[in-house]
PDB file of N, CA and C in Angstrom:
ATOM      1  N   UNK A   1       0.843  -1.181   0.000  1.00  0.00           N
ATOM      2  CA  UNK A   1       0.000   0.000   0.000  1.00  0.00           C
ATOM      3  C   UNK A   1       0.884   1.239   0.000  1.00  0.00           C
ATOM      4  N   UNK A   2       0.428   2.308  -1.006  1.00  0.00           N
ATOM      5  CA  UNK A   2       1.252   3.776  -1.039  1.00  0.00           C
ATOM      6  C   UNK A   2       0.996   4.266   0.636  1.00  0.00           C
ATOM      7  N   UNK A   3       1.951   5.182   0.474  1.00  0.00           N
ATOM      8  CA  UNK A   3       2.147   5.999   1.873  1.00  0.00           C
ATOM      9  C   UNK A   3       1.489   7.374   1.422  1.00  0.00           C
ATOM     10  N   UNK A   4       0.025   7.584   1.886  1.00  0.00           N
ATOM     11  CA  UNK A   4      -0.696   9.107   1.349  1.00  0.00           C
ATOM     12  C   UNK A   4       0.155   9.849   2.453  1.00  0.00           C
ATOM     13  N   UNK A   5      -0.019  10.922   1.584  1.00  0.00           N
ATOM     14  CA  UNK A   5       0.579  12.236   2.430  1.00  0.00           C
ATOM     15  C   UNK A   5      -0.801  13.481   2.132  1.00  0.00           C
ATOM     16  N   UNK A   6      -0.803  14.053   3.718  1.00  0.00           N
ATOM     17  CA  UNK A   6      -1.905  14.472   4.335  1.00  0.00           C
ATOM     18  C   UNK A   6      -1.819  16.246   3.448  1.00  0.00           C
ATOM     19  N   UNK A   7      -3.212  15.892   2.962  1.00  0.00           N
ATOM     20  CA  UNK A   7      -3.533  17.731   2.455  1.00  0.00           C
ATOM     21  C   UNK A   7      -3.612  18.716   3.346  1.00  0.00           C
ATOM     22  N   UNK A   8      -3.117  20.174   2.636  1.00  0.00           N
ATOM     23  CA  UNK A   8      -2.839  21.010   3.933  1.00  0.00           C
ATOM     24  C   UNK A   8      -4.384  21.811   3.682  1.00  0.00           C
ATOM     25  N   UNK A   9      -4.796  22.798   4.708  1.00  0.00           N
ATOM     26  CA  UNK A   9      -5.728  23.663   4.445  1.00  0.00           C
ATOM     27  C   UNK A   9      -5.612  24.083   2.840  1.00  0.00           C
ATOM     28  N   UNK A  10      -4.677  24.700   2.707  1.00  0.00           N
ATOM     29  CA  UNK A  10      -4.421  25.628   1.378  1.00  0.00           C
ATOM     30  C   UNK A  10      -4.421  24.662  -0.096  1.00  0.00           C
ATOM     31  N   UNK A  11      -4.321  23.485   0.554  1.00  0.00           N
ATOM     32  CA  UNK A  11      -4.485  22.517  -1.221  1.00  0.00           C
ATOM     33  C   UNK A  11      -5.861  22.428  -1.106  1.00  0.00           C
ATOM     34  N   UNK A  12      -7.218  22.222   0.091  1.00  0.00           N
ATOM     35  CA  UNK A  12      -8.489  21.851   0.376  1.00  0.00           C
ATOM     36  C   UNK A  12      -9.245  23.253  -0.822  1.00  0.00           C
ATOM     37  N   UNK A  13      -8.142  24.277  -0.097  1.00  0.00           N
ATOM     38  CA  UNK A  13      -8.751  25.682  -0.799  1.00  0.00           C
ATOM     39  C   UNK A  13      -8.849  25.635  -2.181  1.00  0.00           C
ATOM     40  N   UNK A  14      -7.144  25.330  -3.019  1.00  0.00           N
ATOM     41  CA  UNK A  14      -7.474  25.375  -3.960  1.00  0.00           C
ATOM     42  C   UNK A  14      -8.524  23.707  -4.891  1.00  0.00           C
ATOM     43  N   UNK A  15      -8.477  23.063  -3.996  1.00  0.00           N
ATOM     44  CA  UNK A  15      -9.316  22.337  -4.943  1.00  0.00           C
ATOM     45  C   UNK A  15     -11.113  22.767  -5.376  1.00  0.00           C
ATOM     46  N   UNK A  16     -11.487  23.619  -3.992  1.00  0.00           N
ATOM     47  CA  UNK A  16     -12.749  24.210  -4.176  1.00  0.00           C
ATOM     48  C   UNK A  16     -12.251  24.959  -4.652  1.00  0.00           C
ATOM     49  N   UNK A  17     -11.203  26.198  -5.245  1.00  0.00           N
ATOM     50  CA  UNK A  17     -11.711  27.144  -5.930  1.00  0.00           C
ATOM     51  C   UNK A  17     -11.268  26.456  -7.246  1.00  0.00           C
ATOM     52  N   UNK A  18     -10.549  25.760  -7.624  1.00  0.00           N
ATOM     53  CA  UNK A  18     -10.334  25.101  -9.096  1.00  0.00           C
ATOM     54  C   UNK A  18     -11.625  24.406  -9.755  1.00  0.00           C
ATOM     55  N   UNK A  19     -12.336  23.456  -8.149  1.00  0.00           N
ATOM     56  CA  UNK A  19     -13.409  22.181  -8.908  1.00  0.00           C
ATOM     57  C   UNK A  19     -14.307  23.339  -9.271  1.00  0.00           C
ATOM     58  N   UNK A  20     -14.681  23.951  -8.388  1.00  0.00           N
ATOM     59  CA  UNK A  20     -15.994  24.715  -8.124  1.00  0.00           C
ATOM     60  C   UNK A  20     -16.290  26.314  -8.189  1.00  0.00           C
ATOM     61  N   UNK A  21     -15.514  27.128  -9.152  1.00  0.00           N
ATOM     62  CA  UNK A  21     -15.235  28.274  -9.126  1.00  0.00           C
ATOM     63  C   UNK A  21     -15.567  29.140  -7.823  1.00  0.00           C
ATOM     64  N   UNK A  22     -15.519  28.657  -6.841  1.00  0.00           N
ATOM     65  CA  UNK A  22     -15.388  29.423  -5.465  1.00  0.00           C
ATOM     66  C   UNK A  22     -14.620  30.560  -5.129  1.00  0.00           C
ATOM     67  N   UNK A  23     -15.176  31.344  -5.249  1.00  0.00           N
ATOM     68  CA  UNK A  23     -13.613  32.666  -4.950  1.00  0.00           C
ATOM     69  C   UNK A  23     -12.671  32.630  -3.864  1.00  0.00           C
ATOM     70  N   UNK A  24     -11.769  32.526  -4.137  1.00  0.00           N
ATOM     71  CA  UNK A  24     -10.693  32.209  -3.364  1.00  0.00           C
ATOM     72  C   UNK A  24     -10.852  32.850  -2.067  1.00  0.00           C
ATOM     73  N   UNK A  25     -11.334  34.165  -1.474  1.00  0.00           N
ATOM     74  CA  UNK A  25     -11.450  34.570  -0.324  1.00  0.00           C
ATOM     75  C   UNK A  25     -12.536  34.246   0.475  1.00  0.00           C
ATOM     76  N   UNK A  26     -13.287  33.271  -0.594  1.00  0.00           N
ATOM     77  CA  UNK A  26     -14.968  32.724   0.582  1.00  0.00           C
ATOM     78  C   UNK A  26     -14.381  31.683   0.789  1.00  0.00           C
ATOM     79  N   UNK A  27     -13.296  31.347   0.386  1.00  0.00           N
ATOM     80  CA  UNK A  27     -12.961  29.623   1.198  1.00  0.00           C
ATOM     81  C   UNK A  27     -12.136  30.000   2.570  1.00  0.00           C
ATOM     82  N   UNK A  28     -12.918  30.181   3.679  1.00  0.00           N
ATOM     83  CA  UNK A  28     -11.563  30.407   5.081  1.00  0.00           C
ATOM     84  C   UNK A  28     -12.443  29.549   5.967  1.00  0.00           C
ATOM     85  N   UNK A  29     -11.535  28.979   6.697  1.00  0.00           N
ATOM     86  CA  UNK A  29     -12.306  27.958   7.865  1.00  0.00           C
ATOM     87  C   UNK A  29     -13.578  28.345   8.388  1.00  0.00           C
ATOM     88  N   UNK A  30     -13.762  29.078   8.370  1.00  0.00           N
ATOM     89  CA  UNK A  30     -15.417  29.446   9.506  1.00  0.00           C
ATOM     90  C   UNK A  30     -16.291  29.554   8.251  1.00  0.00           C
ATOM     91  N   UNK A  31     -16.517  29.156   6.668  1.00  0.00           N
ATOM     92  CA  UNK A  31     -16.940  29.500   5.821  1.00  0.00           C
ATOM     93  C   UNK A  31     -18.114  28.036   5.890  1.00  0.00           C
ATOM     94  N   UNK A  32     -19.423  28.249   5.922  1.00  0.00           N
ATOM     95  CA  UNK A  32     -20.592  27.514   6.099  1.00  0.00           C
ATOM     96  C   UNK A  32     -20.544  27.025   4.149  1.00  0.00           C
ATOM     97  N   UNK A  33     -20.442  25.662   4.266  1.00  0.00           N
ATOM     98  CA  UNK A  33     -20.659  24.857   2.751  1.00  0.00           C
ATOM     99  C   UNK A  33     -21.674  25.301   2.006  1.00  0.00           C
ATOM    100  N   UNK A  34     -23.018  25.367   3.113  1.00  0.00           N
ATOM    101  CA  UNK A  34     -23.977  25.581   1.936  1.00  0.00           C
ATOM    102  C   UNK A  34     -23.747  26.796   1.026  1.00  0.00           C
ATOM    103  N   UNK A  35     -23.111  27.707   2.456  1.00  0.00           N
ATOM    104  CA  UNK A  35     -23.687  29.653   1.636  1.00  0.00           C
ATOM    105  C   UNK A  35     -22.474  29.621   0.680  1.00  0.00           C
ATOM    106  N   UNK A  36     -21.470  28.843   0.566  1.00  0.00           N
ATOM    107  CA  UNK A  36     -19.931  28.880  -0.595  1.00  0.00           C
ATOM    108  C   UNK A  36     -20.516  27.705  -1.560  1.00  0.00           C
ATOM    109  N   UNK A  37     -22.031  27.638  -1.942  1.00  0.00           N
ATOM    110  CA  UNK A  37     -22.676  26.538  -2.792  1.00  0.00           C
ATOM    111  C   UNK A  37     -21.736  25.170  -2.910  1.00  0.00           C
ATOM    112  N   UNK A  38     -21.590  24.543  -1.963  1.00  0.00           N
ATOM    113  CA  UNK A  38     -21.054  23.105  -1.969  1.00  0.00           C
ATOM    114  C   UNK A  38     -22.194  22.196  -1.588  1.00  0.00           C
ATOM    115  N   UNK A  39     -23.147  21.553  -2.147  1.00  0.00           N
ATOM    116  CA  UNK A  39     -24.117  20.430  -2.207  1.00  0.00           C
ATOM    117  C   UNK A  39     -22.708  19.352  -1.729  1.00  0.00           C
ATOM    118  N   UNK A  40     -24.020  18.798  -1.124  1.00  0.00           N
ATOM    119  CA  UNK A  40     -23.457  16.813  -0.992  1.00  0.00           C
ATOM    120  C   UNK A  40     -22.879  16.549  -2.306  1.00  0.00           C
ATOM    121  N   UNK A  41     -23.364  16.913  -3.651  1.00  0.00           N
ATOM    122  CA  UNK A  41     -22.723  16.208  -4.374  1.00  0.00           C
ATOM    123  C   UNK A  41     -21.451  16.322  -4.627  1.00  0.00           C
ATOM    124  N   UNK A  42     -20.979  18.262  -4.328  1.00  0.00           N
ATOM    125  CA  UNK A  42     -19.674  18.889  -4.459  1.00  0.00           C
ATOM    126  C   UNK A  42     -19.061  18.283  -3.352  1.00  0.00           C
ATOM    127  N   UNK A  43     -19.467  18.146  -2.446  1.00  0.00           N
ATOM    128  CA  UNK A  43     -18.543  17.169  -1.360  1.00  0.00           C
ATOM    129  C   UNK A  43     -18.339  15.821  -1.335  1.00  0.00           C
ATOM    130  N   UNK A  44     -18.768  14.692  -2.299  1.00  0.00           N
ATOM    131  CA  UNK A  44     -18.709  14.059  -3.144  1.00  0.00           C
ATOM    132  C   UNK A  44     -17.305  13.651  -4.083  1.00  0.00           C
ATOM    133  N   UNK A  45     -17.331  14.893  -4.584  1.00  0.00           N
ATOM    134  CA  UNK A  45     -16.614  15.218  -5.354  1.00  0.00           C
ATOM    135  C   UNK A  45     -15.304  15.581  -4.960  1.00  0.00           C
ATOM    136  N   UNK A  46     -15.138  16.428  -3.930  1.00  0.00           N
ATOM    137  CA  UNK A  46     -14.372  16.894  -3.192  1.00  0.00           C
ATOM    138  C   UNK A  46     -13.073  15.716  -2.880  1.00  0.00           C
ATOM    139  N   UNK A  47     -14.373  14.460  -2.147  1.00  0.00           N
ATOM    140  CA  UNK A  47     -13.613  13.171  -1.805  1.00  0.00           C
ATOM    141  C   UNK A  47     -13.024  12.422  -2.866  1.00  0.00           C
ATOM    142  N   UNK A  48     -13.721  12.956  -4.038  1.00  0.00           N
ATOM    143  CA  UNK A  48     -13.016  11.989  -4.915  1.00  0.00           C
ATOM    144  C   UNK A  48     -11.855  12.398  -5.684  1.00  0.00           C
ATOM    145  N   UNK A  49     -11.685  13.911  -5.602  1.00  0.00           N
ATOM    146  CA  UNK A  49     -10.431  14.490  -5.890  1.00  0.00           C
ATOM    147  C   UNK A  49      -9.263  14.392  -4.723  1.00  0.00           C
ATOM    148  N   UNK A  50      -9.708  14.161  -3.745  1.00  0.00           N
ATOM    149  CA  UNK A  50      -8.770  14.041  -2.443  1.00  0.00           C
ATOM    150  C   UNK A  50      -8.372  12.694  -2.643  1.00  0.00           C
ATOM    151  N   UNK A  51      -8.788  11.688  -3.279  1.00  0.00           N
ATOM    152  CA  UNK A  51      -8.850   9.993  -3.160  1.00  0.00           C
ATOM    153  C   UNK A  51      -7.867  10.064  -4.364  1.00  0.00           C
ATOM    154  N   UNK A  52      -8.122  10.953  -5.322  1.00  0.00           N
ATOM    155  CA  UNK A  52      -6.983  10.635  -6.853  1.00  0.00           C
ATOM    156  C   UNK A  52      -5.854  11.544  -6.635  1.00  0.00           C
ATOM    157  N   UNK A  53      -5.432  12.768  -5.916  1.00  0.00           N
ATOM    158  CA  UNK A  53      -4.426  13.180  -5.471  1.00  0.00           C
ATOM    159  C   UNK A  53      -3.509  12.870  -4.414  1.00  0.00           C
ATOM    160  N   UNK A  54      -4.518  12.178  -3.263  1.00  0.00           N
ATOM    161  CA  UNK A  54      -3.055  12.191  -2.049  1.00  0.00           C
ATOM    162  C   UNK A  54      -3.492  10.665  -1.761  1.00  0.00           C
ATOM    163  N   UNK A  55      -4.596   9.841  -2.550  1.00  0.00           N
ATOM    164  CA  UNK A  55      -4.500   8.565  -2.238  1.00  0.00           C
ATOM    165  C   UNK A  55      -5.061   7.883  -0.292  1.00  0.00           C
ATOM    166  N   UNK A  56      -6.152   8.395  -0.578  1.00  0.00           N
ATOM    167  CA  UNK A  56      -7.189   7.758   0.299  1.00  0.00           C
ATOM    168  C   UNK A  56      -8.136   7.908   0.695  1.00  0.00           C
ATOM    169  N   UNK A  57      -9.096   7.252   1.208  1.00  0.00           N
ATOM    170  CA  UNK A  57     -10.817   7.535   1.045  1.00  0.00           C
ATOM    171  C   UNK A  57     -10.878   8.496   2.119  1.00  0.00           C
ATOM    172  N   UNK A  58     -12.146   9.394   2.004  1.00  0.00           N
ATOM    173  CA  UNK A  58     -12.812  10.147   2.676  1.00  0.00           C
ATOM    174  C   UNK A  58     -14.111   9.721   2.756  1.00  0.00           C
ATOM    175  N   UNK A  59     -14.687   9.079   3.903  1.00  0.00           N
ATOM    176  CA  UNK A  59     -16.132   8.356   4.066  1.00  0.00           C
ATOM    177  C   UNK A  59     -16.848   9.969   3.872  1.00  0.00           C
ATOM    178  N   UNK A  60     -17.773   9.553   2.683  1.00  0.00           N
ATOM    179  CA  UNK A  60     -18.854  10.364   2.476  1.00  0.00           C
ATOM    180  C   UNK A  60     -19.750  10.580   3.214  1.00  0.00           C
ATOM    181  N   UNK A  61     -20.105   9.939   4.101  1.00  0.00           N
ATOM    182  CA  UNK A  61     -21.464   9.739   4.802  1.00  0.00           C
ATOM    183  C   UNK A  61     -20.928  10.877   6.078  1.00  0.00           C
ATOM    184  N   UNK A  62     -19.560  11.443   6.564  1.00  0.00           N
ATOM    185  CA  UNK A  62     -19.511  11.928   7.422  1.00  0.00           C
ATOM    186  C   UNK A  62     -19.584  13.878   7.020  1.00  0.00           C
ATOM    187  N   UNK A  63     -19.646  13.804   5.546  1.00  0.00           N
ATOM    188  CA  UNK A  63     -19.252  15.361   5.154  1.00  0.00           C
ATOM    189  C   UNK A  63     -21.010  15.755   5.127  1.00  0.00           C
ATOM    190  N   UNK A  64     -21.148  16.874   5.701  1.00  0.00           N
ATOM    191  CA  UNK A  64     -22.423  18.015   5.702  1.00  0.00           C
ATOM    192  C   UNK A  64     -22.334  18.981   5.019  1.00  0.00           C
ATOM    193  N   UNK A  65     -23.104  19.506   4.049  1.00  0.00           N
ATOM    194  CA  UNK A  65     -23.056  20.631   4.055  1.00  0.00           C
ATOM    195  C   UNK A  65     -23.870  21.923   4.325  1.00  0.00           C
ATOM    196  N   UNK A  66     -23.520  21.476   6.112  1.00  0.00           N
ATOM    197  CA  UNK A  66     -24.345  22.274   6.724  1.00  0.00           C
ATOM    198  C   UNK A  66     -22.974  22.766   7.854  1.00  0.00           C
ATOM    199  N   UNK A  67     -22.049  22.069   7.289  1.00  0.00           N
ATOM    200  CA  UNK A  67     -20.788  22.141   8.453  1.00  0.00           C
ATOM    201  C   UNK A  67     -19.753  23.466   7.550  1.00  0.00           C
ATOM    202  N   UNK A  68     -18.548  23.851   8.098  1.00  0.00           N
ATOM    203  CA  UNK A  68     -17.938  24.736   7.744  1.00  0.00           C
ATOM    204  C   UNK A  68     -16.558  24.314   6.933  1.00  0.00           C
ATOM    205  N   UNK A  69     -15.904  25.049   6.218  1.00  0.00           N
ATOM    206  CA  UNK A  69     -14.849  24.454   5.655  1.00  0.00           C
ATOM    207  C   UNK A  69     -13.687  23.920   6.555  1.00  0.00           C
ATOM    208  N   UNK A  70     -13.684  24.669   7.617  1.00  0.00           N
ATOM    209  CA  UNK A  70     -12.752  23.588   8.458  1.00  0.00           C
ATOM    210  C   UNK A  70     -13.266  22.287   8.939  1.00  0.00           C
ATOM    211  N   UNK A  71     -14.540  22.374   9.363  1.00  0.00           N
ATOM    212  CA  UNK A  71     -15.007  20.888   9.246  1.00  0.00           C
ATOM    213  C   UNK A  71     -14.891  19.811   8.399  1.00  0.00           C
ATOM    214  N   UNK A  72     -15.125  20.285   6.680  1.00  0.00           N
ATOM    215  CA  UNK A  72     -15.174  19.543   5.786  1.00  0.00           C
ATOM    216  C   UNK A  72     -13.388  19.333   6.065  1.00  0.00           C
ATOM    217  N   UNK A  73     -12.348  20.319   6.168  1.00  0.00           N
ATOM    218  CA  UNK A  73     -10.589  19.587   6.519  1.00  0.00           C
ATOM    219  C   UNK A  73     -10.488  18.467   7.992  1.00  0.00           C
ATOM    220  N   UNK A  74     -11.550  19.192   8.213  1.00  0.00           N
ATOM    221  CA  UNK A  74     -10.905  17.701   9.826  1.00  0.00           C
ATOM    222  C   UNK A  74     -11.372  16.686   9.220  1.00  0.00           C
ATOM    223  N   UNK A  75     -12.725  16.432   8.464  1.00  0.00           N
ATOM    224  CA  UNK A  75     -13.057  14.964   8.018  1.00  0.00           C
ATOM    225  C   UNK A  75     -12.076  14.782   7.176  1.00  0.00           C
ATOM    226  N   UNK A  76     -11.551  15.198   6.388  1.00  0.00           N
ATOM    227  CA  UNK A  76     -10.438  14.656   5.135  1.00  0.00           C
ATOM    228  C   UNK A  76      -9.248  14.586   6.492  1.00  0.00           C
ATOM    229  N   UNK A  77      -8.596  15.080   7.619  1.00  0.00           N
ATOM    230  CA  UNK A  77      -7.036  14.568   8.184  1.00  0.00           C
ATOM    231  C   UNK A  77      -7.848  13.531   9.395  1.00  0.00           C
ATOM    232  N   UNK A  78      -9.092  13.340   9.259  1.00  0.00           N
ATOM    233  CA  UNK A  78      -9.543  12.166  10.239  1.00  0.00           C
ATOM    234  C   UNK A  78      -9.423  10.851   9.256  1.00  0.00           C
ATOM    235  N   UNK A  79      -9.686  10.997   7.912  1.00  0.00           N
ATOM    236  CA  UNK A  79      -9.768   9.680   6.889  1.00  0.00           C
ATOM    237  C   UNK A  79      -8.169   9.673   6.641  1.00  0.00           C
ATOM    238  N   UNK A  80      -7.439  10.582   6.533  1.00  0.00           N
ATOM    239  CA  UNK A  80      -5.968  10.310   6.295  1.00  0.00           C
ATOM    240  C   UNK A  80      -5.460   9.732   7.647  1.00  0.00           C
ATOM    241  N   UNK A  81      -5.843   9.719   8.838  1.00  0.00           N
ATOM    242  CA  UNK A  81      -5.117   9.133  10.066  1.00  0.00           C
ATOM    243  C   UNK A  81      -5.576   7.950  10.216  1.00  0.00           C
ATOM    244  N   UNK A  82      -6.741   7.713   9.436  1.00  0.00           N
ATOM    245  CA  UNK A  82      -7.182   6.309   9.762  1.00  0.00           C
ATOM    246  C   UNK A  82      -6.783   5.702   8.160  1.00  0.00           C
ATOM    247  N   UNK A  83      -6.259   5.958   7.468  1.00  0.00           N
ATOM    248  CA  UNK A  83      -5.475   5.166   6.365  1.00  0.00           C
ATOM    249  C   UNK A  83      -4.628   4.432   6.562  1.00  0.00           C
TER     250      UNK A  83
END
């Protein structure tokens, strides 16, 4: 098995502002998913760009988007510690 190496805040950022044209200054930790338009499905998605870049799952069933962008980073370095 590869050895993933853990995403920092600032790669989480740019993958929402690359996947999802998000403006780069609405992505900061206290930033609520829904009002930065991230649906379940964009968080979805999210996991599955995190799964083809640093190589490991992010259980879907734990991301809200009713939670904040630092929330959506602790679930992605909680699925990287349990890899």
């Amino acid at each position: 098995m590869s050895n993933p190496t853990q995403p920092t805040f600032e790669q989480l950022v740019n993958i929402v502002v690359e996947k999802f044209d998000v403006p780069r200054e609405a992505v900061v930790p206290q930033a609520v998913l829904e009002d930065i338009e991230l649906d379940s499905l964009a968080l979805i998605e999210v996991a599955l760009v995190v799964k083809k870049r640093f190589g490991f799952d992010v259980p879907t069933e734990e991301l809200r988007t009713s939670g904040t962008t630092a929330d959506l980073y602790d679930a992605i370095t909680a699925a990287f510690k349990a890899a």
